[in-house]
PDB file of N, CA and C in Angstrom:
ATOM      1  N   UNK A   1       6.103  33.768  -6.901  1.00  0.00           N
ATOM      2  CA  UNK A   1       5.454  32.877  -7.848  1.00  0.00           C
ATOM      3  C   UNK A   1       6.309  32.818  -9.111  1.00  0.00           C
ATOM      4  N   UNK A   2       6.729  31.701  -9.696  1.00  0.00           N
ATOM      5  CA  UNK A   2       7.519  31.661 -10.686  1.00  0.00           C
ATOM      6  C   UNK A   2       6.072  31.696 -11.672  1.00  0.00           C
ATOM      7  N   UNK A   3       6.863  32.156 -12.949  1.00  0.00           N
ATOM      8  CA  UNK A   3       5.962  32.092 -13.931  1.00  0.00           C
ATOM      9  C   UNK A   3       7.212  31.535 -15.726  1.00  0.00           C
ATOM     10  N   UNK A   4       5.903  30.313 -15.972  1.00  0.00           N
ATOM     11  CA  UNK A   4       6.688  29.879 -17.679  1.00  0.00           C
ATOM     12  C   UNK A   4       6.278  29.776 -18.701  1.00  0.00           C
ATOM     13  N   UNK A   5       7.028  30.187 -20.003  1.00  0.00           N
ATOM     14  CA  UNK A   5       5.916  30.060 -21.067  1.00  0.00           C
ATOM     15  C   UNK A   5       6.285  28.816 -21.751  1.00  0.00           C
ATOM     16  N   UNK A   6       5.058  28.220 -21.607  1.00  0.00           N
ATOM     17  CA  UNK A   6       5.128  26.769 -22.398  1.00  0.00           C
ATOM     18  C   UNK A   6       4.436  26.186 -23.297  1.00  0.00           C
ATOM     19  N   UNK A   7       5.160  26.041 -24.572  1.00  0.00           N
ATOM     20  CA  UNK A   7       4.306  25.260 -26.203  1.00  0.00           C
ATOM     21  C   UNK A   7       3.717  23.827 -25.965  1.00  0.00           C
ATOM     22  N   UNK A   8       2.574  24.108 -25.882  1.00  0.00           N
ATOM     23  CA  UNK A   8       1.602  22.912 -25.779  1.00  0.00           C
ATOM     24  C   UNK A   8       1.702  21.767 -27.312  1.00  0.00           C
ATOM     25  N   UNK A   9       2.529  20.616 -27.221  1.00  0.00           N
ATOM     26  CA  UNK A   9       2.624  19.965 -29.080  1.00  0.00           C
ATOM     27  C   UNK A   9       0.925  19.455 -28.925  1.00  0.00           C
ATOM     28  N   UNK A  10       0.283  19.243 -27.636  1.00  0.00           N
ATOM     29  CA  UNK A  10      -0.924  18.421 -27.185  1.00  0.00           C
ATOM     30  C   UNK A  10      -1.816  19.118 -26.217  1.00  0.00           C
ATOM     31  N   UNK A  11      -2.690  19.351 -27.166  1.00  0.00           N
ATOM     32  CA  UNK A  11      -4.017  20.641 -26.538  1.00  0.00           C
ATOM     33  C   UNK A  11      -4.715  19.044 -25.236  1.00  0.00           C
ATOM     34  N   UNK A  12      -4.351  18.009 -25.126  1.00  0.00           N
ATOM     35  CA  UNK A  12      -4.994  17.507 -24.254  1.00  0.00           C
ATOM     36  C   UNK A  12      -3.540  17.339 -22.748  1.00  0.00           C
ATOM     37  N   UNK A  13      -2.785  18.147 -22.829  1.00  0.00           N
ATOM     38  CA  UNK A  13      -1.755  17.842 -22.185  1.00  0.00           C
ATOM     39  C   UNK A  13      -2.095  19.510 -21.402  1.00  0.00           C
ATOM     40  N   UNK A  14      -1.943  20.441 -22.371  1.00  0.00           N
ATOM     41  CA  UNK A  14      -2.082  21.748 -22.284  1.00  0.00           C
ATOM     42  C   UNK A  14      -3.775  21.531 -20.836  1.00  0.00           C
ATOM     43  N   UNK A  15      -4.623  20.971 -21.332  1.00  0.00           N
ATOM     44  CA  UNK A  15      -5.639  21.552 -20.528  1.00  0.00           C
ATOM     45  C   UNK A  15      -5.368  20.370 -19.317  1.00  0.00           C
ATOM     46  N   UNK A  16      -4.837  19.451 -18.918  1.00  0.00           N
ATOM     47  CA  UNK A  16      -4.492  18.574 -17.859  1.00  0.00           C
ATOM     48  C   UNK A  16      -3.553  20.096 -16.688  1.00  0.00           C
ATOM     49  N   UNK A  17      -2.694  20.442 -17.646  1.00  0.00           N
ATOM     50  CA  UNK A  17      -1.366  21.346 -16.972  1.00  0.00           C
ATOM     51  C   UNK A  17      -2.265  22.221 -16.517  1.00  0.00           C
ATOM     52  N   UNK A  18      -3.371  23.205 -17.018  1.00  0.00           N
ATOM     53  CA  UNK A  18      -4.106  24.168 -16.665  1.00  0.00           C
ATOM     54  C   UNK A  18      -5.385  23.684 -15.547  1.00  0.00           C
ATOM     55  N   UNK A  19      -5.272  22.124 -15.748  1.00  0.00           N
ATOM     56  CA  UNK A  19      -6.082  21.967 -14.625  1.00  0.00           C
ATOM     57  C   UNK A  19      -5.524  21.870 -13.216  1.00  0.00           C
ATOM     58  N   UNK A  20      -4.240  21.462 -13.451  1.00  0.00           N
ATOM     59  CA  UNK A  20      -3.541  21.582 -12.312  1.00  0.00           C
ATOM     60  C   UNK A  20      -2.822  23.030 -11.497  1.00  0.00           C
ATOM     61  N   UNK A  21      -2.546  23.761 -12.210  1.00  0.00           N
ATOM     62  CA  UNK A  21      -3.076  25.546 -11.805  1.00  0.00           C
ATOM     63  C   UNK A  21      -3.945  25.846 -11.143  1.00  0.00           C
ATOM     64  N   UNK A  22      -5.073  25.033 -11.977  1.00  0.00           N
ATOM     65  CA  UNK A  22      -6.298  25.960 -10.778  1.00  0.00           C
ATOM     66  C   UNK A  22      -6.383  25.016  -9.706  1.00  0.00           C
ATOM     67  N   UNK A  23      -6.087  23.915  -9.683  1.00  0.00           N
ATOM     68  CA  UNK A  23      -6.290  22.902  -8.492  1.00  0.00           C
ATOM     69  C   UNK A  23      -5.519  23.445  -7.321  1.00  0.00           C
ATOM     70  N   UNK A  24      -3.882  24.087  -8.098  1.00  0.00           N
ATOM     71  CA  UNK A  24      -3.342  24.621  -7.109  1.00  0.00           C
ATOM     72  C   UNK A  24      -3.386  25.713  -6.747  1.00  0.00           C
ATOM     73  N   UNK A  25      -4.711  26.770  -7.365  1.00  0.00           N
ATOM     74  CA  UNK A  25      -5.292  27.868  -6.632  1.00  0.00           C
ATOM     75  C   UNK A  25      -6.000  27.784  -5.729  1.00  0.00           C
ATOM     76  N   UNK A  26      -6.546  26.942  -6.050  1.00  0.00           N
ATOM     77  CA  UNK A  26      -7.634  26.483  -4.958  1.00  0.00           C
ATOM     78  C   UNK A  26      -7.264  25.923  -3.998  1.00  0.00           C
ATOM     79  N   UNK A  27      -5.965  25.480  -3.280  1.00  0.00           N
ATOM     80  CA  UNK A  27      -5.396  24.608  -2.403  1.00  0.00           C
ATOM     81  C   UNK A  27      -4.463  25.848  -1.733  1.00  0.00           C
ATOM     82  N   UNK A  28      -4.296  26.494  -2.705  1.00  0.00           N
ATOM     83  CA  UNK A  28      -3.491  27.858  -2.223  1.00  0.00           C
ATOM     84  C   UNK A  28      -4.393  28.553  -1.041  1.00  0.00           C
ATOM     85  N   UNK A  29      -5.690  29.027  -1.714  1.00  0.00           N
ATOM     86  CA  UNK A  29      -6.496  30.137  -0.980  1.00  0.00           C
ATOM     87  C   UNK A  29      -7.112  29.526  -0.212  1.00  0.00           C
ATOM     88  N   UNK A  30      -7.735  28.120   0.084  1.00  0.00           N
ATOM     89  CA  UNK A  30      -8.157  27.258   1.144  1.00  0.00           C
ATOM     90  C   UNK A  30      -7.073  27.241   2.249  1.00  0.00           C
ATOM     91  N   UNK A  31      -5.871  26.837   1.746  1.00  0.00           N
ATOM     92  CA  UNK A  31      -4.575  26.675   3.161  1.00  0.00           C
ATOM     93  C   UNK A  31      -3.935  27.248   3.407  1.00  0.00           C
ATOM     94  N   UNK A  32      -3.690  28.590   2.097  1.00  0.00           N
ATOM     95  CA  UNK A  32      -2.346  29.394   2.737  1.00  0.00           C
ATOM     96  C   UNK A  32      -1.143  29.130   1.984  1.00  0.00           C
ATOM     97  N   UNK A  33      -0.619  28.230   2.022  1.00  0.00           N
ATOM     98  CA  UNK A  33       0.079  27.535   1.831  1.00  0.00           C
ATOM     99  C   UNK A  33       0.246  26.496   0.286  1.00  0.00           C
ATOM    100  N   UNK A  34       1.739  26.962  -0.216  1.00  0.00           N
ATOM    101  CA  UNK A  34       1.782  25.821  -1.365  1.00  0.00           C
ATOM    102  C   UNK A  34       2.136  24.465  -0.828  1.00  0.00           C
ATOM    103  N   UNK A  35       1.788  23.290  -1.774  1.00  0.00           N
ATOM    104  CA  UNK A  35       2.126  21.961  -0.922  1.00  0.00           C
ATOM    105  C   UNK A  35       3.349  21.997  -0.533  1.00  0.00           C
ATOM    106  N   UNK A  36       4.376  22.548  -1.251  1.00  0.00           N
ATOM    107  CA  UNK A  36       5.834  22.268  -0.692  1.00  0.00           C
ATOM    108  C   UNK A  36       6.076  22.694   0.932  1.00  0.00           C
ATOM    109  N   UNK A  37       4.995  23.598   0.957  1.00  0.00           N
ATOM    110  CA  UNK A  37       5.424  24.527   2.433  1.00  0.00           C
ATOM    111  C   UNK A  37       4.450  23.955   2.768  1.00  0.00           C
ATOM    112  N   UNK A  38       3.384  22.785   2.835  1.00  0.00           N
ATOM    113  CA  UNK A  38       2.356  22.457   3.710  1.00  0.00           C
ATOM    114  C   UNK A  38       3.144  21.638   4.961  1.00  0.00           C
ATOM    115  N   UNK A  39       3.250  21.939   6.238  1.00  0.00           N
ATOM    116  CA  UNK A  39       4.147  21.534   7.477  1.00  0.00           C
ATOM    117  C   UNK A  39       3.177  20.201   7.841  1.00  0.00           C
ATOM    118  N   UNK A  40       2.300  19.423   6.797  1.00  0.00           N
ATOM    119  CA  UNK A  40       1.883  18.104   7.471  1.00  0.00           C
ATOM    120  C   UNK A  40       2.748  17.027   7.368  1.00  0.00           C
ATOM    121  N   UNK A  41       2.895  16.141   8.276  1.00  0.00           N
ATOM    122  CA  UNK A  41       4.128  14.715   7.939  1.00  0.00           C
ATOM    123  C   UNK A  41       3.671  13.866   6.791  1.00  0.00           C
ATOM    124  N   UNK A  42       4.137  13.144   6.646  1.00  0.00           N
ATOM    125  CA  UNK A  42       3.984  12.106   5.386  1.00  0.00           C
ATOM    126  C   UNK A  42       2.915  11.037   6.004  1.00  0.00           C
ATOM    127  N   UNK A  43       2.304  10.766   7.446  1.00  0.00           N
ATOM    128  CA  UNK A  43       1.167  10.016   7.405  1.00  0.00           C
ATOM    129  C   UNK A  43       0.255  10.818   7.307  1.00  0.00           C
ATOM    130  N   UNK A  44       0.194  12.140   7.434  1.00  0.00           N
ATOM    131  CA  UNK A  44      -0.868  13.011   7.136  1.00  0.00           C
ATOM    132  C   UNK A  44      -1.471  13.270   5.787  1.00  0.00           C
ATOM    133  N   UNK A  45      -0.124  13.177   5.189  1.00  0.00           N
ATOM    134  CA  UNK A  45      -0.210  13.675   3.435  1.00  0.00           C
ATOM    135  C   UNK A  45      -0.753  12.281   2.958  1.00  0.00           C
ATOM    136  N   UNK A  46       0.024  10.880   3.020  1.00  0.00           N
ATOM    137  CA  UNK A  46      -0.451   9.072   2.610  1.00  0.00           C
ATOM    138  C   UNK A  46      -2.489   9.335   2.976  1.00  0.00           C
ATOM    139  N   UNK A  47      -2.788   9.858   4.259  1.00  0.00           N
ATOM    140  CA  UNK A  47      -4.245   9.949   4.509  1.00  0.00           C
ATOM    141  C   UNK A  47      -4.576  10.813   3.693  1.00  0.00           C
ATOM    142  N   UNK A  48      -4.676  11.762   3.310  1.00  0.00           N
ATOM    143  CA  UNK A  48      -5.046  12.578   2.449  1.00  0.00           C
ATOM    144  C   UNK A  48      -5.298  12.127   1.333  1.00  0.00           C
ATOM    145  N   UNK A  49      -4.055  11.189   0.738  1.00  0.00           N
ATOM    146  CA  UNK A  49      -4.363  10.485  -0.428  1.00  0.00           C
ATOM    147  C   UNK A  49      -5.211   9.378  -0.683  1.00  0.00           C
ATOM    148  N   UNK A  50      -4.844   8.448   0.488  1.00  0.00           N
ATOM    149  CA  UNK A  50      -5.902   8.065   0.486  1.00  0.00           C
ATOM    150  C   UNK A  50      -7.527   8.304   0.215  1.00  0.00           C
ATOM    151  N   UNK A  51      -8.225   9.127   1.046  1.00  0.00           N
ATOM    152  CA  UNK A  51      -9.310   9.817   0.855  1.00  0.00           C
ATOM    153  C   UNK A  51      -9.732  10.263  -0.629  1.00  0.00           C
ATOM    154  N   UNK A  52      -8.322  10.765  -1.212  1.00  0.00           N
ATOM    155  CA  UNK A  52      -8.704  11.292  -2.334  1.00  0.00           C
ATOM    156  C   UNK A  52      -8.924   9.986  -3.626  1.00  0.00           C
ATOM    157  N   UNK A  53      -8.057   9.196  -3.056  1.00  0.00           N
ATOM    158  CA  UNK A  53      -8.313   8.099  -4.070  1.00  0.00           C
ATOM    159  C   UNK A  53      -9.745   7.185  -3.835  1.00  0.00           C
ATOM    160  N   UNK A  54     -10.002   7.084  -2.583  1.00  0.00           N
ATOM    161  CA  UNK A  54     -11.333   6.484  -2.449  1.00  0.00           C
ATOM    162  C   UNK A  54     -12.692   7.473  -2.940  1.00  0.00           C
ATOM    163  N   UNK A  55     -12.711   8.649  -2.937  1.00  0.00           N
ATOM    164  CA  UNK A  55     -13.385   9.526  -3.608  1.00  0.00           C
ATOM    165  C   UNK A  55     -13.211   8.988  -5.012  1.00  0.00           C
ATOM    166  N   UNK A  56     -12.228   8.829  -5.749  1.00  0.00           N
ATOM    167  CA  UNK A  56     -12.121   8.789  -7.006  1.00  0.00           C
ATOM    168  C   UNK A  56     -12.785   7.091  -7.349  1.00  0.00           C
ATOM    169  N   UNK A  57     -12.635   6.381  -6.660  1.00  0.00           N
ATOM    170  CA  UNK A  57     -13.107   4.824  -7.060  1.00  0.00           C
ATOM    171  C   UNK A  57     -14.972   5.024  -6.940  1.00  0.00           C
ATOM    172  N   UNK A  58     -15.202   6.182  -6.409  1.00  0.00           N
ATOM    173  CA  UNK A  58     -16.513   6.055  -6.021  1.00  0.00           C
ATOM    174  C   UNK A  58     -16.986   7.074  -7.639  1.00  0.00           C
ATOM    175  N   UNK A  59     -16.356   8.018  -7.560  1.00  0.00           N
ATOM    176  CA  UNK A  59     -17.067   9.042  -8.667  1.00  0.00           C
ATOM    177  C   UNK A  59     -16.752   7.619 -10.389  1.00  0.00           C
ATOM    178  N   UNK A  60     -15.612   6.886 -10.183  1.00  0.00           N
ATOM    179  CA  UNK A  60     -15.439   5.817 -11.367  1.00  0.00           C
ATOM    180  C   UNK A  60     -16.936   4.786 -11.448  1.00  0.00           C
ATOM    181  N   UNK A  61     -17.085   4.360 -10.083  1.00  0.00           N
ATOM    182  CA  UNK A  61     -18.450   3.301 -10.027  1.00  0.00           C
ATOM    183  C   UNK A  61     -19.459   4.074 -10.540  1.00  0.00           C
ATOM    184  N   UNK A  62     -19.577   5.589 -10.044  1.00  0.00           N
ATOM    185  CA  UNK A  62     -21.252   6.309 -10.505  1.00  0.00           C
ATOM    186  C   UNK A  62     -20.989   6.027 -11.922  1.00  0.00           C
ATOM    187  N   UNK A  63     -19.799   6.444 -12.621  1.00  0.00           N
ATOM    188  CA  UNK A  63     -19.527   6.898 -13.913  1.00  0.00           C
ATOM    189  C   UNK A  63     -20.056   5.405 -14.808  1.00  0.00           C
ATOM    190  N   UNK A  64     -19.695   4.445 -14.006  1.00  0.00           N
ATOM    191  CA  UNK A  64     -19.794   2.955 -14.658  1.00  0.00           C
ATOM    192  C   UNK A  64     -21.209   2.641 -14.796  1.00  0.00           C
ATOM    193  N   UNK A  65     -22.231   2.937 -13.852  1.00  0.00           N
ATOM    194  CA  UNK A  65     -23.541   2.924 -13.518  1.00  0.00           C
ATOM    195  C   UNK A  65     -24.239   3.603 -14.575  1.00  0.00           C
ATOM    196  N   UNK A  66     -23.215   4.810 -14.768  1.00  0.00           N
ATOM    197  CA  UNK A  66     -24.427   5.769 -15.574  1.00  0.00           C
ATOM    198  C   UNK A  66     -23.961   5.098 -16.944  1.00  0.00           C
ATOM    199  N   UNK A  67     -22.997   4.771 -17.529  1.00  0.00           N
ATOM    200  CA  UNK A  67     -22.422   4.056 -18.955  1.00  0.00           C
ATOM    201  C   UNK A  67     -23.759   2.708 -18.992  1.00  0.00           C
ATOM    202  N   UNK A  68     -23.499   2.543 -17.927  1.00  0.00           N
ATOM    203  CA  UNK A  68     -24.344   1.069 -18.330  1.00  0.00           C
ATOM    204  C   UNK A  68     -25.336   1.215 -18.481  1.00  0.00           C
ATOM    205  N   UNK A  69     -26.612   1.824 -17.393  1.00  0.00           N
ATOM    206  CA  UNK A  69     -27.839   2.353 -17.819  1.00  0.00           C
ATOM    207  C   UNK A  69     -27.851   2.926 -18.795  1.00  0.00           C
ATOM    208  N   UNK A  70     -27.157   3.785 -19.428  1.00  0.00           N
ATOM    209  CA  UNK A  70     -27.140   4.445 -20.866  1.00  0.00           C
ATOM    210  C   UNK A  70     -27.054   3.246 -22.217  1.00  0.00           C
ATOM    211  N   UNK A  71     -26.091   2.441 -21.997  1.00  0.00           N
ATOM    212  CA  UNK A  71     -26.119   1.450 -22.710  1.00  0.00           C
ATOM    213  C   UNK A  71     -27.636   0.499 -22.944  1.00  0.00           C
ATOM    214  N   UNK A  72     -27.864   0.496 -21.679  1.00  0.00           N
ATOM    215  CA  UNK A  72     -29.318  -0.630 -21.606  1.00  0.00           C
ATOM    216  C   UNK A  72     -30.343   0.119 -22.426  1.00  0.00           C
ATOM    217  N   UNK A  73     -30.503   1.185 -22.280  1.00  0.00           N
ATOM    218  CA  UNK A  73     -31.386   2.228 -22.506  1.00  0.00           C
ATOM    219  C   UNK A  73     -31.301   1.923 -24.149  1.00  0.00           C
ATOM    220  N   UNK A  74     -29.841   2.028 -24.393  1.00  0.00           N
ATOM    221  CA  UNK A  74     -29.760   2.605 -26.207  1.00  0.00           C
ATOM    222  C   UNK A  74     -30.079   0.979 -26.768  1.00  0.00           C
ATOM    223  N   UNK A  75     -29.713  -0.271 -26.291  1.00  0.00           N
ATOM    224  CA  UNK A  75     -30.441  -1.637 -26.577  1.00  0.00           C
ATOM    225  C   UNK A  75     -31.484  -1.670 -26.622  1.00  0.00           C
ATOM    226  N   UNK A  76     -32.354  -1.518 -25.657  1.00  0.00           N
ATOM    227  CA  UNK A  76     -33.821  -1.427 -25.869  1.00  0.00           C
ATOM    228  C   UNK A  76     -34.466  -0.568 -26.684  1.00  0.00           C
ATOM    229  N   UNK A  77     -34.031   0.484 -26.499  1.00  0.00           N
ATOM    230  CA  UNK A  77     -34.642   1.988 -27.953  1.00  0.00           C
ATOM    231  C   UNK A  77     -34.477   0.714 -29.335  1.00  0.00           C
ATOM    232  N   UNK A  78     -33.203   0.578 -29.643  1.00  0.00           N
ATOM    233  CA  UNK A  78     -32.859   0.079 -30.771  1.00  0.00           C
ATOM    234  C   UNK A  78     -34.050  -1.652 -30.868  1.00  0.00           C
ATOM    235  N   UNK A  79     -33.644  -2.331 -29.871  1.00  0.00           N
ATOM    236  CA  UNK A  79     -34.473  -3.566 -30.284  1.00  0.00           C
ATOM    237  C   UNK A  79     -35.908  -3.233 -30.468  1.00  0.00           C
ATOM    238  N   UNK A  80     -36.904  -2.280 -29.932  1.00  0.00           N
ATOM    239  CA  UNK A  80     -37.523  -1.303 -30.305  1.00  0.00           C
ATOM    240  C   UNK A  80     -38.461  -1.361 -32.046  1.00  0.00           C
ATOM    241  N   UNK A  81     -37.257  -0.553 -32.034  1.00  0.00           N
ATOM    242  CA  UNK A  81     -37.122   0.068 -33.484  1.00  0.00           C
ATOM    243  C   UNK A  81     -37.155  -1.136 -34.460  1.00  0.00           C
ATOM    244  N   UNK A  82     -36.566  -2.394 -34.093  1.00  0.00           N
ATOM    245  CA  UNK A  82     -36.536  -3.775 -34.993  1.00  0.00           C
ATOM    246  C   UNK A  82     -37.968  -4.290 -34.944  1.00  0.00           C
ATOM    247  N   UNK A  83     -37.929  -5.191 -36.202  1.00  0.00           N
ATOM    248  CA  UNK A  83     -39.282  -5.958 -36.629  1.00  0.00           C
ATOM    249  C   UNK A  83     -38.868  -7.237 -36.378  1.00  0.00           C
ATOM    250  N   UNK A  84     -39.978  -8.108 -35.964  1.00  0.00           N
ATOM    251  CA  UNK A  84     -39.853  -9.371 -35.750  1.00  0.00           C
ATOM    252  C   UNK A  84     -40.398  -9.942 -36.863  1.00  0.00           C
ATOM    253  N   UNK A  85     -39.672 -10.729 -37.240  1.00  0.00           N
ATOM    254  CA  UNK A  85     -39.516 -11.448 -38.638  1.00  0.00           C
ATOM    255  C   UNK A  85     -39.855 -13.095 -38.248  1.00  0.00           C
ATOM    256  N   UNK A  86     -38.916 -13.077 -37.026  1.00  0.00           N
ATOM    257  CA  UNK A  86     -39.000 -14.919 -36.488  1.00  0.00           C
ATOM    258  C   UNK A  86     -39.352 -15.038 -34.947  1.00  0.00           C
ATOM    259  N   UNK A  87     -40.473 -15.178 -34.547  1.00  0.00           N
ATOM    260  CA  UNK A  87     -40.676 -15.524 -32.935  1.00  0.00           C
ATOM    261  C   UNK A  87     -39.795 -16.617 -32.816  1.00  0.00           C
ATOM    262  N   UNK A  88     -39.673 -17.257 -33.376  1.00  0.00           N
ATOM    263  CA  UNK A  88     -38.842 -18.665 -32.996  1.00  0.00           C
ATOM    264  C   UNK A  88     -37.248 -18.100 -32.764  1.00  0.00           C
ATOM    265  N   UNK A  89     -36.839 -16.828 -32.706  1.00  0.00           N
ATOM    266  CA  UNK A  89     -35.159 -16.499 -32.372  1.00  0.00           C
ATOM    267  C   UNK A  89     -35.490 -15.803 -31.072  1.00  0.00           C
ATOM    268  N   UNK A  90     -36.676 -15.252 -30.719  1.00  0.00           N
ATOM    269  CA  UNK A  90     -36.749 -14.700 -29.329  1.00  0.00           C
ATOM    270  C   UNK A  90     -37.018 -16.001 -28.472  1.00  0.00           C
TER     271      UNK A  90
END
């Protein structure tokens, strides 16, 4: 295992790099194996990615779902909270 010490100028760069450590602990102790030494071919690895990217378009849509219901939510609280002054603008 190589090991480096590295000055973070960007604490949001720093915790991306540390997420990718543990991603690759976890890929370690699941397979054995680091990716370099994973013996799958390149349509094996393209499927893999795949998968992983269609996972990711799906966890983006929940994420979009929940923004928006949150949004609707904070419109209505707020229109709510307003006085009607003019029926004639509703």
């Amino acid at each position: 295992m190589n090991k480096k010490e590295i000055k973070f100028r960007d604490p949001v760069v720093e915790k991306v790099v540390n997420k990718f450590t543990s991603r690759s602990d976890v890929g370690f102790k699941k397979y054995g194996v680091t990716l370099r030494d994973d013996p799958g071919n390149l349509f094996t690895w393209l499927n893999h990615l795949q998968e992983e990217l269609m996972d990711g378009i799906l966890y983006i849509e929940r994420a979009k779902e929940e923004f928006t219901d949150g949004i609707q939510e904070e419109i209505l609280e707020y229109l709510k909270g307003m006085e009607v002054k003019d029926e004639k603008i509703l």
